[in-house]
Protein backbone atom coordinates (compact mmCIF):
# COMPACT_ATOMS: atom_id res chain seq x y z
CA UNK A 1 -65.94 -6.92 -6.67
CA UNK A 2 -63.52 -9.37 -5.81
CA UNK A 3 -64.78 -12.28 -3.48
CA UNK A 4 -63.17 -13.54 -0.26
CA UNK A 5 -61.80 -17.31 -0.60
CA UNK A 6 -63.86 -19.52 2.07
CA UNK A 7 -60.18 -21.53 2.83
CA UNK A 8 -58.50 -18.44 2.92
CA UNK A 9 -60.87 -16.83 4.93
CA UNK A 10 -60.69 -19.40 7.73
CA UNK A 11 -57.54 -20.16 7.79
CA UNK A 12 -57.12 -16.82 8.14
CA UNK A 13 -59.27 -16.82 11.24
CA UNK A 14 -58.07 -19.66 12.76
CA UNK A 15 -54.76 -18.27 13.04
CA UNK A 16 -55.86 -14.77 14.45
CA UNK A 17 -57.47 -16.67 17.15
CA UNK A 18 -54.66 -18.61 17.76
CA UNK A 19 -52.21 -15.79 18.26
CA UNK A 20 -54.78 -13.86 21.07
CA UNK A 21 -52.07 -14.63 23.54
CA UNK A 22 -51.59 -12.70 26.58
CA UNK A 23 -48.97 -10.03 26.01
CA UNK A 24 -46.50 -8.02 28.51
CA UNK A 25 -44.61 -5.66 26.20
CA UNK A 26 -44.00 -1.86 27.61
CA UNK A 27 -42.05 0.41 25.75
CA UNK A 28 -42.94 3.42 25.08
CA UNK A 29 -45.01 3.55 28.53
CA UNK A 30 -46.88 0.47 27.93
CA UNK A 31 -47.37 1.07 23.93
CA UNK A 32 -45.22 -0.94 22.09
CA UNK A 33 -42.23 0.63 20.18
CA UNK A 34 -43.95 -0.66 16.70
CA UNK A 35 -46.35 -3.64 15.85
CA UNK A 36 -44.94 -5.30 12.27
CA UNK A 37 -41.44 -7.31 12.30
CA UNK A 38 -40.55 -4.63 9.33
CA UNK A 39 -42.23 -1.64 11.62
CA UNK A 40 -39.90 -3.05 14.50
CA UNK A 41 -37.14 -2.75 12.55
CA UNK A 42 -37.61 0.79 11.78
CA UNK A 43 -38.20 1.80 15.39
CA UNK A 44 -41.48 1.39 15.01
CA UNK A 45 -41.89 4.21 12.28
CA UNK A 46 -43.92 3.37 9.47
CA UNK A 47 -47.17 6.28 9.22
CA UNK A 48 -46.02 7.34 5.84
CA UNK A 49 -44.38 3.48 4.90
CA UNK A 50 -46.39 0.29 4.93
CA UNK A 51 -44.95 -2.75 4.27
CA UNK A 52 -47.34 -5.94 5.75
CA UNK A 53 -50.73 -6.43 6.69
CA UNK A 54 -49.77 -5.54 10.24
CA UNK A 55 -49.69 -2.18 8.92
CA UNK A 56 -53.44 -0.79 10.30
CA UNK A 57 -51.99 -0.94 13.48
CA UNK A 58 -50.32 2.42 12.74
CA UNK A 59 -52.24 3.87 9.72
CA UNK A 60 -54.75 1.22 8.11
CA UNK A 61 -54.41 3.57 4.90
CA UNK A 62 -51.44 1.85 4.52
CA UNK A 63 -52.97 -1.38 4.03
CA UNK A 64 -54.16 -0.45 0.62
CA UNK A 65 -50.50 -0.49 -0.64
CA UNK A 66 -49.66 -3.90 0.58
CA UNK A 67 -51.29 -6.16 -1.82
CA UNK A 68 -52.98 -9.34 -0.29
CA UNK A 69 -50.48 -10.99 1.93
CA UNK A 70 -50.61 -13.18 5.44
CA UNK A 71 -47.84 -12.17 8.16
CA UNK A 72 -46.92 -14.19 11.57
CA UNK A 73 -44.48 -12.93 13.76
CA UNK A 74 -43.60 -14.08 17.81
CA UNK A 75 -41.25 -11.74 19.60
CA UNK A 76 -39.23 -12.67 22.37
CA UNK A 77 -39.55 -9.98 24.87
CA UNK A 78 -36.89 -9.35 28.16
CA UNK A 79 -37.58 -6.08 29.96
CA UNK A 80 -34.86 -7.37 32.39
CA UNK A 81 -33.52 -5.33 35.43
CA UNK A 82 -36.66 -3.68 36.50
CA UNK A 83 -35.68 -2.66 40.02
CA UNK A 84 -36.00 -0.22 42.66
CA UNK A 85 -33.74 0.95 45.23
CA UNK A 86 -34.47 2.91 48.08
CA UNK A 87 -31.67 5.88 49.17
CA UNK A 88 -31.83 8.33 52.67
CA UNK A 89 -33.06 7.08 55.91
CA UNK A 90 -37.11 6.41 56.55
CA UNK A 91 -38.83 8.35 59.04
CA UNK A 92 -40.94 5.65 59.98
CA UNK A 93 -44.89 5.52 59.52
CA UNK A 94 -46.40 8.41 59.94
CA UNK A 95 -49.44 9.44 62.83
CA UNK A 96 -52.86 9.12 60.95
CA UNK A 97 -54.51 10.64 59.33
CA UNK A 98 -50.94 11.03 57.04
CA UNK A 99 -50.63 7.71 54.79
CA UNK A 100 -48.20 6.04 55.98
CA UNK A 101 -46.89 3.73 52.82
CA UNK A 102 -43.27 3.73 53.40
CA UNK A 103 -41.14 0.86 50.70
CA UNK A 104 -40.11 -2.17 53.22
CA UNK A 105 -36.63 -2.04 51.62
CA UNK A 106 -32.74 -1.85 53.01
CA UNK A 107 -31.30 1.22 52.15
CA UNK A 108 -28.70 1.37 49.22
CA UNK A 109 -29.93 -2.39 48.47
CA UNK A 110 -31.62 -2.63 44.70
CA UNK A 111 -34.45 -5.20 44.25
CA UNK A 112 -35.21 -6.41 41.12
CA UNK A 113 -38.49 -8.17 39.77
CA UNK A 114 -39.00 -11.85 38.77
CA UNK A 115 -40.49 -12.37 35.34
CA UNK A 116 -38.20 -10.97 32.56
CA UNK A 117 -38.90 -13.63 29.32
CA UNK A 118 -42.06 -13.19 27.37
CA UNK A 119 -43.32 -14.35 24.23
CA UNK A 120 -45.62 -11.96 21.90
CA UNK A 121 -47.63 -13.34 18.94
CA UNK A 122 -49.30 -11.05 15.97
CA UNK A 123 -50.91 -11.51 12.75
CA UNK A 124 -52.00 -10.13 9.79
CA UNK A 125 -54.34 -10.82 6.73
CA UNK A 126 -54.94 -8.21 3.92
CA UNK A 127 -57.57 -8.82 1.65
CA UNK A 128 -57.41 -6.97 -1.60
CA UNK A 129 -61.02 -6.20 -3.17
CA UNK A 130 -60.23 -4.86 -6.17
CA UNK A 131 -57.74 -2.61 -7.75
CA UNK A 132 -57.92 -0.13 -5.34
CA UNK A 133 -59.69 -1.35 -2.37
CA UNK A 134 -58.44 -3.54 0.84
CA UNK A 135 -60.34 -5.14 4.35
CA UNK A 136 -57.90 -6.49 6.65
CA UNK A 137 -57.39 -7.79 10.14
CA UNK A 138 -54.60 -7.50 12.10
CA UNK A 139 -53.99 -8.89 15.68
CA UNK A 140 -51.35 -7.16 18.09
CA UNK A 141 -51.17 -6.27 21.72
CA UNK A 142 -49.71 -3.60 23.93
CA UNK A 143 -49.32 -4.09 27.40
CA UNK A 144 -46.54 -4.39 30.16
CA UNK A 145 -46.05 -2.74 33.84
CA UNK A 146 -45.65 -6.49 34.48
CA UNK A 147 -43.77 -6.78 37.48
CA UNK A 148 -43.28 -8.76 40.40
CA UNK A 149 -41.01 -8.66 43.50
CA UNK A 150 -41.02 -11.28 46.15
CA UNK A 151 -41.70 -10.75 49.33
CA UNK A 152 -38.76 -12.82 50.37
CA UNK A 153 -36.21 -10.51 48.93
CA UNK A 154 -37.49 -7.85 51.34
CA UNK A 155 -36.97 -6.86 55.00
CA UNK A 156 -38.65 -9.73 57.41
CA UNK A 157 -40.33 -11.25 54.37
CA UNK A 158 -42.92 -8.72 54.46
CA UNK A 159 -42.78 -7.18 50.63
CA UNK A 160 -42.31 -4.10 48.85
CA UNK A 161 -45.26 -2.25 50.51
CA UNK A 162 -45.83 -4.43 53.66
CA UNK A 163 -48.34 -6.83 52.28
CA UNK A 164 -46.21 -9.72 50.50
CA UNK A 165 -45.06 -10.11 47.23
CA UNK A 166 -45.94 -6.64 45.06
CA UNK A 167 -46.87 -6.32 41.41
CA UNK A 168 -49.08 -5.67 38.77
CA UNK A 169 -50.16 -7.29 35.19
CA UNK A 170 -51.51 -5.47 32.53
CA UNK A 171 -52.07 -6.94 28.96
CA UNK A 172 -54.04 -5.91 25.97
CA UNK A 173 -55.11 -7.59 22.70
CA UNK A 174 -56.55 -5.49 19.66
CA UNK A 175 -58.40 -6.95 16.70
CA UNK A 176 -58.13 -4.35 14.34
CA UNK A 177 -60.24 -4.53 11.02
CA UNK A 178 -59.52 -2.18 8.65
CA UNK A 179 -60.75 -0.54 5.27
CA UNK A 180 -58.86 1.28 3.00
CA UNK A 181 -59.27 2.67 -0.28
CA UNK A 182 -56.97 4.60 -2.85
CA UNK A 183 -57.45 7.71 -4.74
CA UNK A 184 -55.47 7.38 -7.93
CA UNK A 185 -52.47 5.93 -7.85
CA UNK A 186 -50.83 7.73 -5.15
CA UNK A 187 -52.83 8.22 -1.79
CA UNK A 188 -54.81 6.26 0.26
CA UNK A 189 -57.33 6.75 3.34
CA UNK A 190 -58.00 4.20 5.41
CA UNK A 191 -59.96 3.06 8.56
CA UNK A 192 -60.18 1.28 11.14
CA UNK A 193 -63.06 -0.82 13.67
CA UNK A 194 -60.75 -1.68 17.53
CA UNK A 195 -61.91 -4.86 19.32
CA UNK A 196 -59.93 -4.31 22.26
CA UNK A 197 -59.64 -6.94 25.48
CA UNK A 198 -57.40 -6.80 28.18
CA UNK A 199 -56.86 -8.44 31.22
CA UNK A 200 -55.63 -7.02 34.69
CA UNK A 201 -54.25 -8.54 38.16
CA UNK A 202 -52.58 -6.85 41.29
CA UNK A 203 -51.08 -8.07 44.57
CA UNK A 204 -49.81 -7.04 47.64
CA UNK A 205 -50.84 -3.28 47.73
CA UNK A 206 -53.00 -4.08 50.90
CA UNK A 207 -51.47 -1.69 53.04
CA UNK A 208 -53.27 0.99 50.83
CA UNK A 209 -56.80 -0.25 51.90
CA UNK A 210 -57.29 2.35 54.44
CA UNK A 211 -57.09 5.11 51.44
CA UNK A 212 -59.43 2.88 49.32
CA UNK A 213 -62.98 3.08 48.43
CA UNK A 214 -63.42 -0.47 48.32
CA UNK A 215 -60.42 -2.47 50.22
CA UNK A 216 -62.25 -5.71 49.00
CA UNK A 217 -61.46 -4.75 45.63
CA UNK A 218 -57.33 -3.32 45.99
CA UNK A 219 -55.27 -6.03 44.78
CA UNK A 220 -55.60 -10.09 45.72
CA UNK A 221 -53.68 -11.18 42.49
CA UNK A 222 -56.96 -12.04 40.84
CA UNK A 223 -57.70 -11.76 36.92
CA UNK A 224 -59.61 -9.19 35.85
CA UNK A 225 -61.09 -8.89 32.44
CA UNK A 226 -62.90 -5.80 30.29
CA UNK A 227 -63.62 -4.95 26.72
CA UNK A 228 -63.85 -2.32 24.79
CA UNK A 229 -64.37 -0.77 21.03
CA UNK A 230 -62.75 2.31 19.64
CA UNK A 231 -61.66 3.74 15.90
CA UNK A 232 -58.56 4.66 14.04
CA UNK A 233 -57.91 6.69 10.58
CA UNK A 234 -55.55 7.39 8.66
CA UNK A 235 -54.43 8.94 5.31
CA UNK A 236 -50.98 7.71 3.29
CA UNK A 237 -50.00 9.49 -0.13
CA UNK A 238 -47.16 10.43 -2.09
CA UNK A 239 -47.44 15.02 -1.36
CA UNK A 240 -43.95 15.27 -4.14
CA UNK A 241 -42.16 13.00 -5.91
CA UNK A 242 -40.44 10.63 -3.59
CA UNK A 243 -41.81 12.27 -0.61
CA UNK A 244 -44.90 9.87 0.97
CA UNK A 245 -46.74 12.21 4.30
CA UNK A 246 -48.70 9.67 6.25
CA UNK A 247 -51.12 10.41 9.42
CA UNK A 248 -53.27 8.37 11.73
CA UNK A 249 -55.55 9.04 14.45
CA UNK A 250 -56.60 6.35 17.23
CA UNK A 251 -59.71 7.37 19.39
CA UNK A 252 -59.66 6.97 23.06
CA UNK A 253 -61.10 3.27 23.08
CA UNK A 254 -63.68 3.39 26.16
CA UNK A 255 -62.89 -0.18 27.98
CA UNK A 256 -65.48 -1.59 30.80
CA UNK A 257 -64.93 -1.49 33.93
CA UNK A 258 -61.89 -4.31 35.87
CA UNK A 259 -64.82 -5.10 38.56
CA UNK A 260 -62.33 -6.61 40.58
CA UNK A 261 -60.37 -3.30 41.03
CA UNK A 262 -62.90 -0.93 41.71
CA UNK A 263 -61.06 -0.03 44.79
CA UNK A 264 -57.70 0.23 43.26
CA UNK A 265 -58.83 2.43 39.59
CA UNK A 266 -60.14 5.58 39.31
CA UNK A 267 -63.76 6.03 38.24
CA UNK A 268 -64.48 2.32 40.18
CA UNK A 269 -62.17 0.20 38.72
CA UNK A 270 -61.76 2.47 34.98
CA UNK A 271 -58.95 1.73 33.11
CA UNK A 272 -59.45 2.75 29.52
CA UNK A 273 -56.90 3.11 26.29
CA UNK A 274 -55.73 6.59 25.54
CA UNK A 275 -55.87 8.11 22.70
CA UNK A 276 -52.93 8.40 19.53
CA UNK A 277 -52.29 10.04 16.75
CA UNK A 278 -49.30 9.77 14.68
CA UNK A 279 -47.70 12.01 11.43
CA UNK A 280 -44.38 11.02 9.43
CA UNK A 281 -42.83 11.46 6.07
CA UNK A 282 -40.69 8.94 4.07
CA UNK A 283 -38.13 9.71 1.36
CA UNK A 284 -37.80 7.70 -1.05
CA UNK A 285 -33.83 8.02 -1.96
CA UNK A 286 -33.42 5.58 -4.84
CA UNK A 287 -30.55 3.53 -4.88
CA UNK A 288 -29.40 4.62 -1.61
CA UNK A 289 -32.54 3.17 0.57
CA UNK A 290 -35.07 4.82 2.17
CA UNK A 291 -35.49 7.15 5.14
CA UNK A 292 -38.45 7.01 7.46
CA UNK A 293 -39.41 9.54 10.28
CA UNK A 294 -42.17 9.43 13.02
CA UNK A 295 -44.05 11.80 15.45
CA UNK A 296 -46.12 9.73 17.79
CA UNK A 297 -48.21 11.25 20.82
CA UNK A 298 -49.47 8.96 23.31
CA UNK A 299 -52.44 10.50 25.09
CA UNK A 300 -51.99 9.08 28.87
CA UNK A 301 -53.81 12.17 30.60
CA UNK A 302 -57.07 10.78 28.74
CA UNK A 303 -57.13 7.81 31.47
CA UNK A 304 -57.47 9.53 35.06
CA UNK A 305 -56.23 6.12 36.61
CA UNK A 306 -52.85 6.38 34.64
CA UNK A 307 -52.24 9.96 35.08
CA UNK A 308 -53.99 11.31 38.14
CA UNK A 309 -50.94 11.38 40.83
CA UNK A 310 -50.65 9.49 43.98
CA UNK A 311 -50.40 12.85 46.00
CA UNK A 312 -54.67 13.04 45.66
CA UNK A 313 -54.75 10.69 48.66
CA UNK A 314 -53.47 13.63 50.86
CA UNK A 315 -56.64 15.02 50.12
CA UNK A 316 -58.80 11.78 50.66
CA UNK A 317 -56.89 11.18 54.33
CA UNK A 318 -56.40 14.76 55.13
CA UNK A 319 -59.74 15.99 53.42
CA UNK A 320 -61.00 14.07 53.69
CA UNK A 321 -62.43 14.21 49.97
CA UNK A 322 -63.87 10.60 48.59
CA UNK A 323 -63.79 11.29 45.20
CA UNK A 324 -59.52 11.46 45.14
CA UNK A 325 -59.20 7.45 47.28
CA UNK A 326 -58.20 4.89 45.11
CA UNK A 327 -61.51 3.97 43.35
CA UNK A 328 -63.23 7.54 43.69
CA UNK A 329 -64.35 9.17 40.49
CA UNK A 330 -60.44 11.56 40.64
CA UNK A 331 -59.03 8.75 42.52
CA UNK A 332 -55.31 8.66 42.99
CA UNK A 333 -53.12 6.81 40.20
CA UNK A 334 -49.45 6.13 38.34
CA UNK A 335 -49.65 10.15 37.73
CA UNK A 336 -47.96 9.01 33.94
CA UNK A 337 -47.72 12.22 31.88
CA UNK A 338 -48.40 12.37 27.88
CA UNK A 339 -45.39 11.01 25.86
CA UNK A 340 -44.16 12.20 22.63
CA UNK A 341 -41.97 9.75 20.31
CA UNK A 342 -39.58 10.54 17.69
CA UNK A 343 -38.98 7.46 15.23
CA UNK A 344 -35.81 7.56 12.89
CA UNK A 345 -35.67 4.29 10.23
CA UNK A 346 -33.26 3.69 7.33
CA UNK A 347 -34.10 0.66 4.71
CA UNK A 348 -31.28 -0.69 2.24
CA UNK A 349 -31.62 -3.09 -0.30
CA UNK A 350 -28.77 -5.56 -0.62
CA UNK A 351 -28.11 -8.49 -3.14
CA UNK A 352 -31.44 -9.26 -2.84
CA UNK A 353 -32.36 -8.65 0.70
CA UNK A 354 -33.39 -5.59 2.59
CA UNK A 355 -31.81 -4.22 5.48
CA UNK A 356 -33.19 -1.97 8.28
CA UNK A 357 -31.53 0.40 11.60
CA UNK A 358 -33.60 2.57 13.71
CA UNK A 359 -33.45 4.89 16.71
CA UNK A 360 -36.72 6.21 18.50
CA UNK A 361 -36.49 9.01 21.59
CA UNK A 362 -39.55 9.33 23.86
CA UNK A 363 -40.73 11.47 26.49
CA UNK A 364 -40.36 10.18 30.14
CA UNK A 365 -43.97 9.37 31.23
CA UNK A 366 -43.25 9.04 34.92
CA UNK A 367 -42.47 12.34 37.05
CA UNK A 368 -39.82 12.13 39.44
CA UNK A 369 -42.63 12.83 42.24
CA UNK A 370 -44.72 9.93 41.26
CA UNK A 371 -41.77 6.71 41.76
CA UNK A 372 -43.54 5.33 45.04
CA UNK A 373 -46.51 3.86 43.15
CA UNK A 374 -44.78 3.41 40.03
CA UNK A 375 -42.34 0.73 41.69
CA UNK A 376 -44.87 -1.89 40.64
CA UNK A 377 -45.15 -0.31 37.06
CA UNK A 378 -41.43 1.19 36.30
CA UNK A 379 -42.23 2.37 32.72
CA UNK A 380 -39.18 4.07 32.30
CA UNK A 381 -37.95 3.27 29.20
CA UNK A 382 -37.18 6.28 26.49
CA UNK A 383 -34.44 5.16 23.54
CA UNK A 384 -34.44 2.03 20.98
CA UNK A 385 -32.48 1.17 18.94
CA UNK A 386 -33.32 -1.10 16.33
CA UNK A 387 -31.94 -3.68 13.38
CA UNK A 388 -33.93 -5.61 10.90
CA UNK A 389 -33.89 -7.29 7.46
CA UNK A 390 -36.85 -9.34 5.48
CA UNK A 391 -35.18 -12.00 3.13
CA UNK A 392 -37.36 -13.65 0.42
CA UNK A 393 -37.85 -17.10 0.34
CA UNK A 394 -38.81 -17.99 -3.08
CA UNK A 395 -41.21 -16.11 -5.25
CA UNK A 396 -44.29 -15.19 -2.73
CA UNK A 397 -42.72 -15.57 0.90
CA UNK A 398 -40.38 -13.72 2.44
CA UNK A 399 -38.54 -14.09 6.60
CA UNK A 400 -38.60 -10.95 8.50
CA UNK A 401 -36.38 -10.43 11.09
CA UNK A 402 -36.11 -7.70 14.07
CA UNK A 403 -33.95 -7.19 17.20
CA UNK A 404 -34.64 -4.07 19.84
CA UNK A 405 -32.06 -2.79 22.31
CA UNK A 406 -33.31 -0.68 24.94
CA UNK A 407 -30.73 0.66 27.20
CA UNK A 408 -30.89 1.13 30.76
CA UNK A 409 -32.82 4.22 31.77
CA UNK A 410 -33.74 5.38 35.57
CA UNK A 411 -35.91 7.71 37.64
CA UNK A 412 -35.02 9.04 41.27
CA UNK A 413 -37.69 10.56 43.03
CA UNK A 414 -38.89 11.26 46.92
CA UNK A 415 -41.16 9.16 48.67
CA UNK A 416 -44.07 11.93 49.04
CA UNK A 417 -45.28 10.13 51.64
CA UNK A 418 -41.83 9.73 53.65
CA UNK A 419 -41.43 13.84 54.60
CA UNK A 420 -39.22 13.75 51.49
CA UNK A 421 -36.49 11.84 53.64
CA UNK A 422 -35.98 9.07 51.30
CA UNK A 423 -35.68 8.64 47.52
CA UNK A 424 -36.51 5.99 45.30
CA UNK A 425 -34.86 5.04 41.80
CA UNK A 426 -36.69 2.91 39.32
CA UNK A 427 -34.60 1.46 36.39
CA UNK A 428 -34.95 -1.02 33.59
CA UNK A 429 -33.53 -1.51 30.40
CA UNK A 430 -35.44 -3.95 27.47
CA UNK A 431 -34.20 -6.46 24.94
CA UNK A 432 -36.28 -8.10 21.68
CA UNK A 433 -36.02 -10.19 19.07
CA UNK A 434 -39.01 -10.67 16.75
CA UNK A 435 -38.88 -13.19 13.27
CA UNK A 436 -41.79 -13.31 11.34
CA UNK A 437 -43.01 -14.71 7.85
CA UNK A 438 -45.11 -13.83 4.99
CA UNK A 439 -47.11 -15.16 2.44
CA UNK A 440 -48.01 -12.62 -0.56
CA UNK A 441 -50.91 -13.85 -3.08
C-alpha cells in the first residue's frame, strides 16, 4: 500500500483551504459549464475523459486514470449585461387581497446590474495508492444568480421592487474526496464523499413581506450560511477499442437550513443542491485528436424553493393557503425547470501542445411565466462556446489554459401579477478565462 507523503499531504491541504473562496459562477442555471481548466475547454464534457485531479467533480472514476498530480486554476468570470426591461403599460397595484408586486421601472428603459468581474479559485490533489487505486480531493464551486441593481437607476430612487436596491447572492463550495479503483487495465469505478457550504444574502424584496411567513426573515442583505453532505459515483472504461463510455451520478446533497431566510425559502428557509447525473462517450481518433460528447441533467425540481413558481402566492393571498407564502412548506419560488446539457469537445495535439474547442446547448431553466422573480436571478444562459490548450512546461508541469464565450440569450415573459399588461425581458450573456497549472509526480 503506498503511503501518503506528510509534506505533500499538507501542502496539499493548505492550498485547498486557501482556494475556499466565495464563488459567483452561473451557467448552466447556476452549475458551472465544467470544473477543470482542460474540462472548461471542452465545454465542460469530460464523463468518459479525465485529464486532472479536478476530474471527481464530474466522474471521480476518472481520477484513477490521472496518475498523482496537483492542479490550480483561478478563472476570471464576467456574466456582464444582466438586465431587465420592462415593455406594455402597468396597471398599477392591484386592490388586496391580489399581490400587488409591480417592477418600479420606465417602460422600454433596460436596467442592468452592478457586479460583473469575479474571480473563481479550484484545486486538485490525486493521490495514487497503488497500481490501480487513487483518493483525491478536489475543491470547486458552483454558484451565481448574483445580481444587483441600484435603487438609484430606478423610478424616484425606490428600486426594482419598491424596497431599494434588489438582488440576490448565492455561492457554493464543494470539497469533494474521492476513491477510485480500476478493474484491469481498462475501466474504473469511482466514488465520491460532498462537503458542501454555501452562503446566501438578499435585499430589497420587502415589498413581498405581506405574502411571507416570516417578513423578519425576507431579505435585509444579511449573510446566511448552511452545510451540507451528499455522494457521487461514477464508472469510466474503455466498452471497444477507442471508444471510452463514462457515467456519474450526484445525489441530491441535503443542505441546512439559511435561518436568515426562512421567510423568503420554501420549507423555512430550504435551499438544498439538486441532484445530477451525467453519461458521455469519447473517441479516441488517433492522429486526428479526440472527440468528446456529454449528456448532463440538472435536477432543479428536486429543490421546491428553485422550482416551485411564483404564481403559489395567488393561493396564499387569495386562499388563503399558508403552506404556498414564501417560507411555507410549498412556498412560492424561481419556478426553474430541469435542464438538460449537451457537451461537444474536440482535443488536438500540436508540436507538442494540445489544443481544445467546444460547444455545449442547454435547456432554458426559466419559463417565460416565471421572469418577475427571476429579475434578481436571470439564469438565462443556454450556449458556450469554448477554446483551450495545456502546454508543458518541462518534464512534470504543464499550463492549462481556457476561455468561455457565452452569447447573449433573453427571456420575455408577463408580469403574472400585472393582469398580463406588461412584459418583462431578462438577458445576459457571460465571458471566462481560466489558466491553471499542474504538477504530475
Amino acid at each position: 500500500m503506498y503511503a501518503l507523503n506528510k509534506s505533500k499531504l499538507i501542502s496539499a491541504l493548505v492550498v485547498a483551504g486557501v482556494f475556499v473562496a466565495p464563488v459567483a459562477h452561473a451557467t448552466n442555471g447556476y452549475f458551472s459549464h465544467g470544473y477543470s481548466t482542460k474540462e472548461k475547454g471542452l465545454a465542460g464534457a469530460g464523463v468518459a475523459y479525465s485529464q486532472d485531479s479536478l476530474a471527481a467533480a464530474t466522474n471521480p472514476a476518472g481520477m484513477a486514470f490521472v496518475g498523482e498530480r496537483m492542479d490550480i486554476g483561478l478563472a476570471i468570470f464576467s456574466p456582464s449585461d444582466r438586465s431587465y426591461t420592462l415593455t406594455g403599460i402597468p396597471v398599477g397595484p392591484a386592490p388586496p387581497p391580489t399581490p400587488s408586486t409591480n417592477v418600479n421601472a420606465i417602460p422600454g428603459q433596460t436596467y442592468t446590474s452592478d457586479n460583473d468581474i469575479f474571480l473563481i479559485p479550484q484545486f486538485g490533489y490525486n493521490w495514487q495508492m497503488d497500481s490501480d487505486s487513487t483518493v483525491g480531493i478536489s475543491v470547486y464551486g458552483n454558484g451565481g444568480m448574483n445580481t444587483e441593481y441600484p435603487a438609484s437607476s430606478t423610478p424616484d430612487g425606490a428600486g426594482t421592487y419598491s424596497a431599494g436596491t434588489a438582488g440576490v447572492n448565492l455561492e457554493q463550495v464543494f470539497f469533494n474526496i474521492s476513491f477510485a479503483k480500476k478493474s484491469g487495465d481498462n475501466h474504473a469505478v469511482g466514488s465520491s464523499l460532498i462537503l458542501a457550504g454555501q452562503r446566501f444574502s438578499a435585499q430589497g424584496l420587502e415589498s413581498f413581506g405581506g405574502f411571507s411567513l416570516d417578513a423578519s426573515n425576507l431579505a435585509g442583505n444579511r449573510h446566511s450560511t448552511s452545510l451540507g453532505i451528499g455522494f457521487k459515483l461514477g464508472y469510466q472504461g474503455e466498452v471497444i477499442d477507442d471508444l471510452t463510455f463514462g457515467v456519474s451520478y450526484q445525489s441530491k446533497i441535503g443542505m441546512s437550513e439559511f435561518d436568515e431566510y426562512k421567510g423568503l425559502f420554501a420549507e423555512g428557509g430550504s435551499f438544498d443542491i439538486p441532484s445530477t447525473y451525467t453519461l458521455g462517450l469519447a473517441y479516441d481518433l488517433g492522429a486526428s485528436g479526440k472527440l468528446i460528447f456529454d449528456v448532463q441533467r440538472i435536477n432543479y425540481s428536486d429543490v421546491d424553493s428553485i422550482a416551485n413558481p411564483i404564481q403559489n402566492l395567488f393561493a396564499c393571498a387569495l386562499g388563503p393557503d399558508p403552506t404556498q407564502c414564501l417560507g411555507g412548506s410549498n412556498g412560492a419560488g424561481f419556478g426553474w425547470e430541469d435542464m438538460t446539457i449537451v457537451k461537444l469537445g474536440y482535443e488536438y495535439e500540436l508540436a507538442g501542445n494540445t489544443y481544445r474547442v467546444g460547444y455545449s446547448k442547454g435547456d432554458m431553466p426559466i419559463p417565460e411565466s416565471q421572469t418577475l422573480f427571476n429579475i434578481i436571478a436571470p439564469a438565462v444562459m443556454e450556449e458556450h462556446f469554448t477554446f483551450g490548450m495545456t502546454m508543458p512546461v518541462g518534464k512534470d508541469q504543464e499550463f492549462n489554459l481556457a476561455v468561455m464565450i457565452a452569447p447573449n440569450a433573453s427571456i420575455k415573459g408577463a408580469n403574472p401579477f400585472d393582469f398580463g399588461s406588461t412584459d418583462i425581458e431578462l438577458e445576459m450573456e457571460q465571458k471566462e478565462i481560466q489558466v491553471g497549472w499542474a504538477w504530475k509526480y
